[in-house]
C-alpha atoms as a PDB file:
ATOM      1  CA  UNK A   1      81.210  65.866  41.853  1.00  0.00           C
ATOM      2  CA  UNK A   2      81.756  63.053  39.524  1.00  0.00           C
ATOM      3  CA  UNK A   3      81.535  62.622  35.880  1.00  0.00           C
ATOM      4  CA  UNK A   4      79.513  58.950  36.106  1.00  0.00           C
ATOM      5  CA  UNK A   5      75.842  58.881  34.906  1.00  0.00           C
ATOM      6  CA  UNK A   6      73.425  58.027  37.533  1.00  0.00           C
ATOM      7  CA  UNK A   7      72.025  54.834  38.599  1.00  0.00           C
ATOM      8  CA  UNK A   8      68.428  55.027  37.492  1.00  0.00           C
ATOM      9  CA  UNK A   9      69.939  55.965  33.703  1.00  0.00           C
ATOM     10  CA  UNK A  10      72.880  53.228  33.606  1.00  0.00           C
ATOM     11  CA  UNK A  11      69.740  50.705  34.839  1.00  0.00           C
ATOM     12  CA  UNK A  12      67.016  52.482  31.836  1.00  0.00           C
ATOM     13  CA  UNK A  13      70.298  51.568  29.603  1.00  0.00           C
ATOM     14  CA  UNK A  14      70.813  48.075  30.643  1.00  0.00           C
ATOM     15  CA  UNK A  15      66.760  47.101  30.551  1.00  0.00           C
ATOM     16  CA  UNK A  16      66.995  48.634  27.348  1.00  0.00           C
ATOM     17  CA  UNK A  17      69.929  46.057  26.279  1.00  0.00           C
ATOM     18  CA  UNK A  18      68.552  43.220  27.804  1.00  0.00           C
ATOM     19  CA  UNK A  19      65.192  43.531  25.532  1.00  0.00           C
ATOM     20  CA  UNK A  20      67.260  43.994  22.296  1.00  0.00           C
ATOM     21  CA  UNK A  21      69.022  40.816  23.477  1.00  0.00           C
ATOM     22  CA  UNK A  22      66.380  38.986  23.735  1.00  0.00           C
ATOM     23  CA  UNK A  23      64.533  40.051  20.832  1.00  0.00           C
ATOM     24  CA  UNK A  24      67.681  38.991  19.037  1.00  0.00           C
ATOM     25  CA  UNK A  25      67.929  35.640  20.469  1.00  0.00           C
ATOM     26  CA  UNK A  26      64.267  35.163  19.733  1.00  0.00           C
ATOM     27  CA  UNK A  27      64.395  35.771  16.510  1.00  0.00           C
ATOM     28  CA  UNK A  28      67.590  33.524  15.568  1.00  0.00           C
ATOM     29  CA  UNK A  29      65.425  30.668  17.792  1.00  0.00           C
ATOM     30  CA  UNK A  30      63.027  30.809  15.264  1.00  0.00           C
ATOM     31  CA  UNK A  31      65.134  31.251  12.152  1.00  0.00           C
ATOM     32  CA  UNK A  32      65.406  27.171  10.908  1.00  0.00           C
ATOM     33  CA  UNK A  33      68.360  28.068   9.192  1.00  0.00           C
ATOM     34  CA  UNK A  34      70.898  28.911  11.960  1.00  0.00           C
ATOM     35  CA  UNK A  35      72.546  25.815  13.492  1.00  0.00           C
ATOM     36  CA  UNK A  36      73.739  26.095  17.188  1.00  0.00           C
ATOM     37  CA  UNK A  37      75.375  23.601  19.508  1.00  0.00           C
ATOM     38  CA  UNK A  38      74.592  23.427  23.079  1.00  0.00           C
ATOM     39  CA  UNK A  39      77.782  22.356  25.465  1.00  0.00           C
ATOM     40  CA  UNK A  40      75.834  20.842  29.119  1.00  0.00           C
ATOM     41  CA  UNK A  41      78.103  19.906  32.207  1.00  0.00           C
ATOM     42  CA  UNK A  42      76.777  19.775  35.424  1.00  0.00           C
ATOM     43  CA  UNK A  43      78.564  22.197  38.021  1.00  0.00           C
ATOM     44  CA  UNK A  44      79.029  21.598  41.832  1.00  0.00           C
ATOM     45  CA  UNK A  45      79.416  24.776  44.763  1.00  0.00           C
ATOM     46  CA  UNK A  46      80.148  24.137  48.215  1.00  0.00           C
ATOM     47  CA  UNK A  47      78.688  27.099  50.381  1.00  0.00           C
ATOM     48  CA  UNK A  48      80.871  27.106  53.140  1.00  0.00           C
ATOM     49  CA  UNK A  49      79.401  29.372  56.100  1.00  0.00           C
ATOM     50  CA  UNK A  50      82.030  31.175  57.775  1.00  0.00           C
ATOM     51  CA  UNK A  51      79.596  32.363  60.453  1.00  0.00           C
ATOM     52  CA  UNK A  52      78.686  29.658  62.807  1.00  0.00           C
ATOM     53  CA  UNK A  53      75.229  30.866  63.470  1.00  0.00           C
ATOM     54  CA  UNK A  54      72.273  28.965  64.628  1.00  0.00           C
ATOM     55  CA  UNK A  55      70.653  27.432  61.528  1.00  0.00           C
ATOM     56  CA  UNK A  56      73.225  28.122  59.196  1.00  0.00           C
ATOM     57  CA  UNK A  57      75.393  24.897  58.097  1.00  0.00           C
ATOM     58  CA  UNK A  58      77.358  24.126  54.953  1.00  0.00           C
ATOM     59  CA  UNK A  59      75.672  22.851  51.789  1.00  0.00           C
ATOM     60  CA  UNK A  60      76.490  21.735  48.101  1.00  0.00           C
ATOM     61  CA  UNK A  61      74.859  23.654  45.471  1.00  0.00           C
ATOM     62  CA  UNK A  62      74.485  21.204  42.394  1.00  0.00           C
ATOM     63  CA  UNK A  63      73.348  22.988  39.466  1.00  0.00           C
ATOM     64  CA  UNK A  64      73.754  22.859  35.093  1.00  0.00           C
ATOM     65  CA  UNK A  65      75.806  25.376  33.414  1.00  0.00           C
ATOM     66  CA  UNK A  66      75.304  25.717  29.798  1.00  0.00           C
ATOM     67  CA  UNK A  67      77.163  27.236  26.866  1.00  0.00           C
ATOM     68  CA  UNK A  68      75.662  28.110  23.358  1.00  0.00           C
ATOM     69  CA  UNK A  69      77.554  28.294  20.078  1.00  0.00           C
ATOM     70  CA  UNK A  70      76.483  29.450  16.812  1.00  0.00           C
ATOM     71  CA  UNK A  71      77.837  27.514  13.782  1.00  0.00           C
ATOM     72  CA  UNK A  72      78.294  28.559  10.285  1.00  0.00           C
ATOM     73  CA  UNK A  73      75.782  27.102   8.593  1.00  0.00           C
ATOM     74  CA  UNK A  74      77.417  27.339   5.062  1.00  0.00           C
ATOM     75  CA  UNK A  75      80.670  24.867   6.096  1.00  0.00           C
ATOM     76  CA  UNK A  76      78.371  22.045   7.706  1.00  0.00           C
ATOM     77  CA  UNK A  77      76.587  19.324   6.576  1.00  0.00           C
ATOM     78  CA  UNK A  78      73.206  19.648   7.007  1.00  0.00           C
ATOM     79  CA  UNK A  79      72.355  15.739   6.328  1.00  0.00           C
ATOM     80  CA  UNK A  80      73.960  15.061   9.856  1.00  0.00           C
ATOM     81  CA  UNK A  81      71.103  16.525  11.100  1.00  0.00           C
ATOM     82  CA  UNK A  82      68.989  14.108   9.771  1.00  0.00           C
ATOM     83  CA  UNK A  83      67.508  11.428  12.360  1.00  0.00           C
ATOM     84  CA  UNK A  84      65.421   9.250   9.576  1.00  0.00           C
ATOM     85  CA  UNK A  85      69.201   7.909   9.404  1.00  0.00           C
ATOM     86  CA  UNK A  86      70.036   7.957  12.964  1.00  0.00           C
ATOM     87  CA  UNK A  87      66.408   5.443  13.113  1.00  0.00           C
ATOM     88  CA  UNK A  88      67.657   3.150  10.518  1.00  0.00           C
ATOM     89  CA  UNK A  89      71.326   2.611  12.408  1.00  0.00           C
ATOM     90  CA  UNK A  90      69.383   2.328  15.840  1.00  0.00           C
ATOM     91  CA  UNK A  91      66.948  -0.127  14.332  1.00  0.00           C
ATOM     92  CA  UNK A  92      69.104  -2.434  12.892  1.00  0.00           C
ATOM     93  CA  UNK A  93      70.766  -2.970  16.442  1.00  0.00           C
ATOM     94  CA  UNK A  94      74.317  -2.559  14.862  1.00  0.00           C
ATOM     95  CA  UNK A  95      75.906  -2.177  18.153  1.00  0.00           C
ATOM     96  CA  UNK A  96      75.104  -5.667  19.581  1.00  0.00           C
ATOM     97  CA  UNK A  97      77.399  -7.161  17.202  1.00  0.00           C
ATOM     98  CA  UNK A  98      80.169  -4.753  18.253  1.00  0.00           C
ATOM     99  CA  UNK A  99      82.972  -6.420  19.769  1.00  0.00           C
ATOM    100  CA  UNK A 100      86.596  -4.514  20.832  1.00  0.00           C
ATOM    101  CA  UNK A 101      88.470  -6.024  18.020  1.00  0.00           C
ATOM    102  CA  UNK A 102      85.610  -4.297  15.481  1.00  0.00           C
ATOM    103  CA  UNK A 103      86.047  -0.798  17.068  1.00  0.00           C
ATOM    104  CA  UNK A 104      89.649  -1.428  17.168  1.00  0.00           C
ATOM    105  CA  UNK A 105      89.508  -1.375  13.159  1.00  0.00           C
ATOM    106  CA  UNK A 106      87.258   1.300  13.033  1.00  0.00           C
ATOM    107  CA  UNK A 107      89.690   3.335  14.728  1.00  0.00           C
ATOM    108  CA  UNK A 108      92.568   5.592  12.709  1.00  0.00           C
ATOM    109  CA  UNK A 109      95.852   4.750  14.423  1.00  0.00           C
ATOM    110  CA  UNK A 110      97.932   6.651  12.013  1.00  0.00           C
ATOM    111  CA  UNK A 111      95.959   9.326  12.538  1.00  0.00           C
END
């Protein structure tokens, strides 16, 4: 009838996927030296019911969406990663001294 594999093997296939997947993404979790960077935004849906049934009404579905990128780990840094620094520049309270003309210098207009 048709040359398409059947549903029970295409789902055995895709369980079998998903736990290599996630076997992979455990182990680079745990491996200190991969870097990642997690992008976060917070993502709105308005469920508009087109059947006016009893019960049913229109609602906003607030939710976070979330996006993960591997960096190479071999053209970075790895000092910025370092918060003993971040601690000394947030204890010396730097930023109460910061006025518009200071940032103003700070910034690179040519640039």
């Amino acid at each position: 009838m048709g040359t398409l594999p059947s549903y029970t093997s295409i789902l055995r296939v895709m369980c079998a996927l998903l736990d290599h997947e996630a076997a992979v993404t455990l182990a680079h979790g745990q491996d200190p030296n991969t870097i990642g960077i997690f992008c976060l935004d917070n993502v709105q849906n308005y469920l508009l019911q087109r059947d006016s049934a009893i019960g049913q009404e229109n609602k906003l579905n607030i939710g976070l969406a979330a996006t993960y990128y591997e960096v190479d780990s071999s053209s970075l840094d790895q000092s910025v990663f370092d918060l003993s620094r971040q601690q000394v520049g947030s204890d010396s309270n730097l930023w109460k001294s910061l006025t518009v003309e200071k940032f103003q210098k700070l910034l690179d207009h040519a640039y």
